[in-house]
Protein backbone atom coordinates (compact mmCIF):
# COMPACT_ATOMS: atom_id res chain seq x y z
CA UNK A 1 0.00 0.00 0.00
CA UNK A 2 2.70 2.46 -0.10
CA UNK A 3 2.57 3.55 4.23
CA UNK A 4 5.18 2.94 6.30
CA UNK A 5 2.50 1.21 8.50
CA UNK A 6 -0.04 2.17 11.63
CA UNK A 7 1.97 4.59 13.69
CA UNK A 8 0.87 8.35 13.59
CA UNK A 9 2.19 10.70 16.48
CA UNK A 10 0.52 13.06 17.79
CA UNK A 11 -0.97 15.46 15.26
CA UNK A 12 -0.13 13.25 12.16
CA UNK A 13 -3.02 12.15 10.40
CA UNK A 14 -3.08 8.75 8.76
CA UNK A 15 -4.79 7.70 5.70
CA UNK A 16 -7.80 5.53 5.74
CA UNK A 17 -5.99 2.25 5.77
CA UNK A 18 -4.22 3.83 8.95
CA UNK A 19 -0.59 3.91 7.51
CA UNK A 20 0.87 6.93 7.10
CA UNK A 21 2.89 8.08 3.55
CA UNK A 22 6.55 9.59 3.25
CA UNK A 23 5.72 13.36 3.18
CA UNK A 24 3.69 12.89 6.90
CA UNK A 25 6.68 10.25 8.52
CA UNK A 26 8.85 13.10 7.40
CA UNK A 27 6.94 16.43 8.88
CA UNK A 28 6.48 13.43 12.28
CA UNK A 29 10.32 13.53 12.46
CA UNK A 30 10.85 17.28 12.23
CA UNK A 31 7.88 18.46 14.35
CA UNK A 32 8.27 16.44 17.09
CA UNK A 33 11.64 15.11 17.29
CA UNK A 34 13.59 15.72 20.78
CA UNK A 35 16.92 16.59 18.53
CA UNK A 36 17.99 19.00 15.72
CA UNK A 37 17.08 17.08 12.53
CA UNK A 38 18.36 18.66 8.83
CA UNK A 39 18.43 17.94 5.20
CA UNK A 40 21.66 19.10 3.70
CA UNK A 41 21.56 19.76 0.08
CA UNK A 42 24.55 18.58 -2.13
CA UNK A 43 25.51 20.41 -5.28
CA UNK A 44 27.08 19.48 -8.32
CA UNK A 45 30.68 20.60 -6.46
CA UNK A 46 29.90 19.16 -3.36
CA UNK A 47 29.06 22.52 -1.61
CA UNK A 48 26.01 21.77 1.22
CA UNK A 49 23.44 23.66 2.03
CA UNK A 50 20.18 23.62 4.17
CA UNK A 51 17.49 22.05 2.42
CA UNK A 52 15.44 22.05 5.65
CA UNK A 53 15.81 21.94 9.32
CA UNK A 54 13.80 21.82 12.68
CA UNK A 55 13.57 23.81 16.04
CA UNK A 56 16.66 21.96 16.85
CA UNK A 57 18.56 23.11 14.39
CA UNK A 58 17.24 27.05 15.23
CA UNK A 59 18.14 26.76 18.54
CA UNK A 60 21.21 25.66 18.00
CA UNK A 61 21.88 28.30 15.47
CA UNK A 62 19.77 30.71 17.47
CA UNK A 63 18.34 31.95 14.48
CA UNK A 64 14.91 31.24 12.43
CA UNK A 65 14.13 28.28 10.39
CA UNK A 66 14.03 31.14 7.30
CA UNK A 67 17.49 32.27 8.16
CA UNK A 68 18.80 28.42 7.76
CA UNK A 69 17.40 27.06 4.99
CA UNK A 70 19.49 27.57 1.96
CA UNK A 71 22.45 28.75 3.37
CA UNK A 72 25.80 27.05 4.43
CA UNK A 73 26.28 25.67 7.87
CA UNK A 74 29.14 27.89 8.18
CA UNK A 75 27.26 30.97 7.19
CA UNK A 76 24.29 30.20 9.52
CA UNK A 77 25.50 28.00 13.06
CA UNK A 78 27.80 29.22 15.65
CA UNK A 79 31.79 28.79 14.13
CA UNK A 80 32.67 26.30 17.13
CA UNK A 81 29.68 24.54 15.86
CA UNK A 82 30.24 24.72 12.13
CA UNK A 83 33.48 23.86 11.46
CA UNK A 84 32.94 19.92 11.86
CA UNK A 85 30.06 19.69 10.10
CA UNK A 86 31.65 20.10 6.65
CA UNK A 87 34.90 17.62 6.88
CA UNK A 88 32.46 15.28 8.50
CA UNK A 89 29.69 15.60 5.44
CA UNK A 90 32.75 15.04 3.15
CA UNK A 91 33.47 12.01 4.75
CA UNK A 92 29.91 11.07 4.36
CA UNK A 93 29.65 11.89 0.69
CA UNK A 94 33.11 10.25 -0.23
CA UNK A 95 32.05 6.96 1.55
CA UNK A 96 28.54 6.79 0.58
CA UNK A 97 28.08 5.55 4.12
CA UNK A 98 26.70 6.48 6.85
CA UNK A 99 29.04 8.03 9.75
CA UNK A 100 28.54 9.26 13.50
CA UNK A 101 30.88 11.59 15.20
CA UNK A 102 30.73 13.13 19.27
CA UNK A 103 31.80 17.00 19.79
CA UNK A 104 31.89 18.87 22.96
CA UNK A 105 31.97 22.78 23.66
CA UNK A 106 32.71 24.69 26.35
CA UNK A 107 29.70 27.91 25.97
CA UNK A 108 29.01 30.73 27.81
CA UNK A 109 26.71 28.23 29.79
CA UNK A 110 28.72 25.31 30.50
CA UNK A 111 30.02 22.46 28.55
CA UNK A 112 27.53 21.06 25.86
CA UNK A 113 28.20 17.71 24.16
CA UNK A 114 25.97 16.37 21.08
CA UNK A 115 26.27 13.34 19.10
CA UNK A 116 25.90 13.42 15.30
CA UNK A 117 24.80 11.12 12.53
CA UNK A 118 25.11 11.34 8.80
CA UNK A 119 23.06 9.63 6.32
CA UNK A 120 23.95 10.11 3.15
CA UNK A 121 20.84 9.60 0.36
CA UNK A 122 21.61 8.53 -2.97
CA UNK A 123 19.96 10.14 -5.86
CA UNK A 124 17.77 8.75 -8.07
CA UNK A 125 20.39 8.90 -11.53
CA UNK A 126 23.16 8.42 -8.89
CA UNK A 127 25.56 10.26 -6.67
CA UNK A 128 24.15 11.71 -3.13
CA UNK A 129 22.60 14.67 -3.62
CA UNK A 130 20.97 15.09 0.22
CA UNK A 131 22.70 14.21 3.71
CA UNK A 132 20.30 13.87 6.42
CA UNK A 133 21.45 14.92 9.97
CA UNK A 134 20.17 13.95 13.43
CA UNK A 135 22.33 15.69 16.48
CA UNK A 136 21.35 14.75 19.52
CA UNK A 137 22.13 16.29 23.02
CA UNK A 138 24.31 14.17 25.35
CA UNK A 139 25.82 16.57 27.63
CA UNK A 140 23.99 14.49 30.39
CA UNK A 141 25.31 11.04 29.28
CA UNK A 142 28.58 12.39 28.76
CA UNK A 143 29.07 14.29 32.31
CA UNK A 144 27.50 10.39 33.83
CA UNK A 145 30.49 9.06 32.45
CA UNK A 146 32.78 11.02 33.24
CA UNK A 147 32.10 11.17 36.96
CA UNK A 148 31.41 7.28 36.47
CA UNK A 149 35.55 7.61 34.83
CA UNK A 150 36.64 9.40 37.98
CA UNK A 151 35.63 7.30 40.74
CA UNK A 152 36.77 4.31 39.04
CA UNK A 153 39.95 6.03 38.70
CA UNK A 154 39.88 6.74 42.36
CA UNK A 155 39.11 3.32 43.15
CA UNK A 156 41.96 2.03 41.34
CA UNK A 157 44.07 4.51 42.83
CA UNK A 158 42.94 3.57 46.14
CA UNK A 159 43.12 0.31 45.76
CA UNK A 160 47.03 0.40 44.54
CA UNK A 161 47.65 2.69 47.65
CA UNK A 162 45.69 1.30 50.55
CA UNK A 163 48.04 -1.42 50.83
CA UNK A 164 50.49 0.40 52.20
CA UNK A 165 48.64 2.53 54.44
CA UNK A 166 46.93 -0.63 56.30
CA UNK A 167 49.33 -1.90 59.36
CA UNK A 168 48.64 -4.88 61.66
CA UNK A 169 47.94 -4.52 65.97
CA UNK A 170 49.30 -7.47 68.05
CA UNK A 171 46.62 -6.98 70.55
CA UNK A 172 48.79 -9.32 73.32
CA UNK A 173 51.69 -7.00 72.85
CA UNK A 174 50.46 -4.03 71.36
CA UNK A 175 52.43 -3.52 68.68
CA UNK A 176 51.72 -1.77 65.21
CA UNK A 177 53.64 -3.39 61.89
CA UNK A 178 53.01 -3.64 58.27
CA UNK A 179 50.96 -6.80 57.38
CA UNK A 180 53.59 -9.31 55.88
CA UNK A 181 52.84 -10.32 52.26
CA UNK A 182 50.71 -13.43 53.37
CA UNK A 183 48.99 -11.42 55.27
CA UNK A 184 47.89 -8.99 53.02
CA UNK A 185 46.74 -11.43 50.68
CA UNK A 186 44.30 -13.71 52.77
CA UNK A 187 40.81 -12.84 54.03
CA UNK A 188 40.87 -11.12 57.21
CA UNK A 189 40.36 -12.74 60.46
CA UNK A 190 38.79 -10.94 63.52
CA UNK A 191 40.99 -11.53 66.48
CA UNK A 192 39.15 -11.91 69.66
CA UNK A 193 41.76 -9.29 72.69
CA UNK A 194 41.18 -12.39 75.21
C-alpha cells in the first residue's frame, strides 16, 4: 500500500488504511523530534546547504528556520559549531556511508556535548545529492560518564595505595607493623583481645 504502517504521532493524520505516507513520517520527524534534525543539500561541487531543518537546528543556530534554509552551515550555526560539520559531510559523501561523530563545547553556559549522525541519500540517476542529519544532546550522558571515569579512577588509585597505608595490631603485645605479604593477601580474620 505504499505507508510505512499504523503509527501516527501526535498530530499526524493517517490515511484511511491507517498507515501513514513519506511526506507525513517526514513532517512526524521534524515536528516532534527531541533533537535537531536537517536535510543538507549537495551540489554538483559538493558545496552543502540547508534544504530544511527543525527547532533543533534554530536553537542551535539561534536563528529562524528562514534564516537556515538555503544557506551554508558555516554561514548560519555558531563557528565552534560549524566547522565539523563540513569535513564530516565530506566524509559522508566520499564513503557513501553512513558516519557518527561526538563533539563537545565549552559555551558561555557550561560544557555542551551532542552526538551526530550522517546519512547520506543517494539520488535517483546516482551520486548523493541530500545528507540527512540527526544531532542529539548528550551533555547528560557524557558528564555520567565522566564522573562514572573518575571514581573508578579513584578506586583504582585507592586500591594500589591502601596497601600500604593498612598496618597490623598485636593486641597481646600491642604492637603496630606492616601486614607481611601473606597477610595482606588472605581474608581477614577478627581476632578476639582475650
Amino acid at each position: 500500500d505504499g505507508g510505512l504502517g499504523t503509527f501516527a504521532p501526535p498530530g499526524v493524520a493517517a490515511d484511511a488504511s491507517g498507515a501513514i505516507g513519506l511526506p507525513e513520517f517526514y513532517r512526524a520527524i521534524f515536528d516532534h523530534a527531541e533533537f535537531a534534525v536537517y536535510v543538507l543539500r549537495v551540489d554538483e561541487t559538493g558545496a552543502c546547504t540547508f534544504d530544511d531543518a527543525n527547532e533543533g537546528v534554530e536553537r542551535i543556530a539561534g536563528r529562524p528556520i528562514a534564516e537556515i534554509r538555503g544557506r551554508d552551515p558555516a554561514d548560519c550555526l555558531p563557528e565552534e559549531v560549524a566547522h565539523c560539520l563540513p569535513p564530516n559531510t565530506r566524509i559522508c559523501l566520499e564513503t557513501g556511508q553512513s558516519l557518527s561523530y561526538e563533539r563537545s563545547l565549552d559555551l558561555p553556559d557550561g560544557r555542551v556535548s551532542w552526538k551526530t549522525s550522517l546519512l547520506p541519500i543517494p539520488g535517483r540517476s546516482g551520486g548523493t545529492r541530500h545528507v540527512v542529519g540527526l544531532t542529539r544532546d548528550i551533555t547528560r550522558e557524557t558528564d555520567l560518564l565522566d564522573t562514572a571515569q573518575h571514581h573508578a579512577s579513584l578506586l583504582q588509585r585507592l586500591g594500589l595505595t591502601l596497601p600500604s597505608a593498612i598496618y597490623m595490631l598485636n593486641l597481646r603485645t600491642r604492637e603496630i607493623r606492616p601486614p607481611s605479604l601473606s597477610e595482606a593477601s588472605t581474608t581477614p580474620t577478627i581476632l578476639n583481645s582475650s
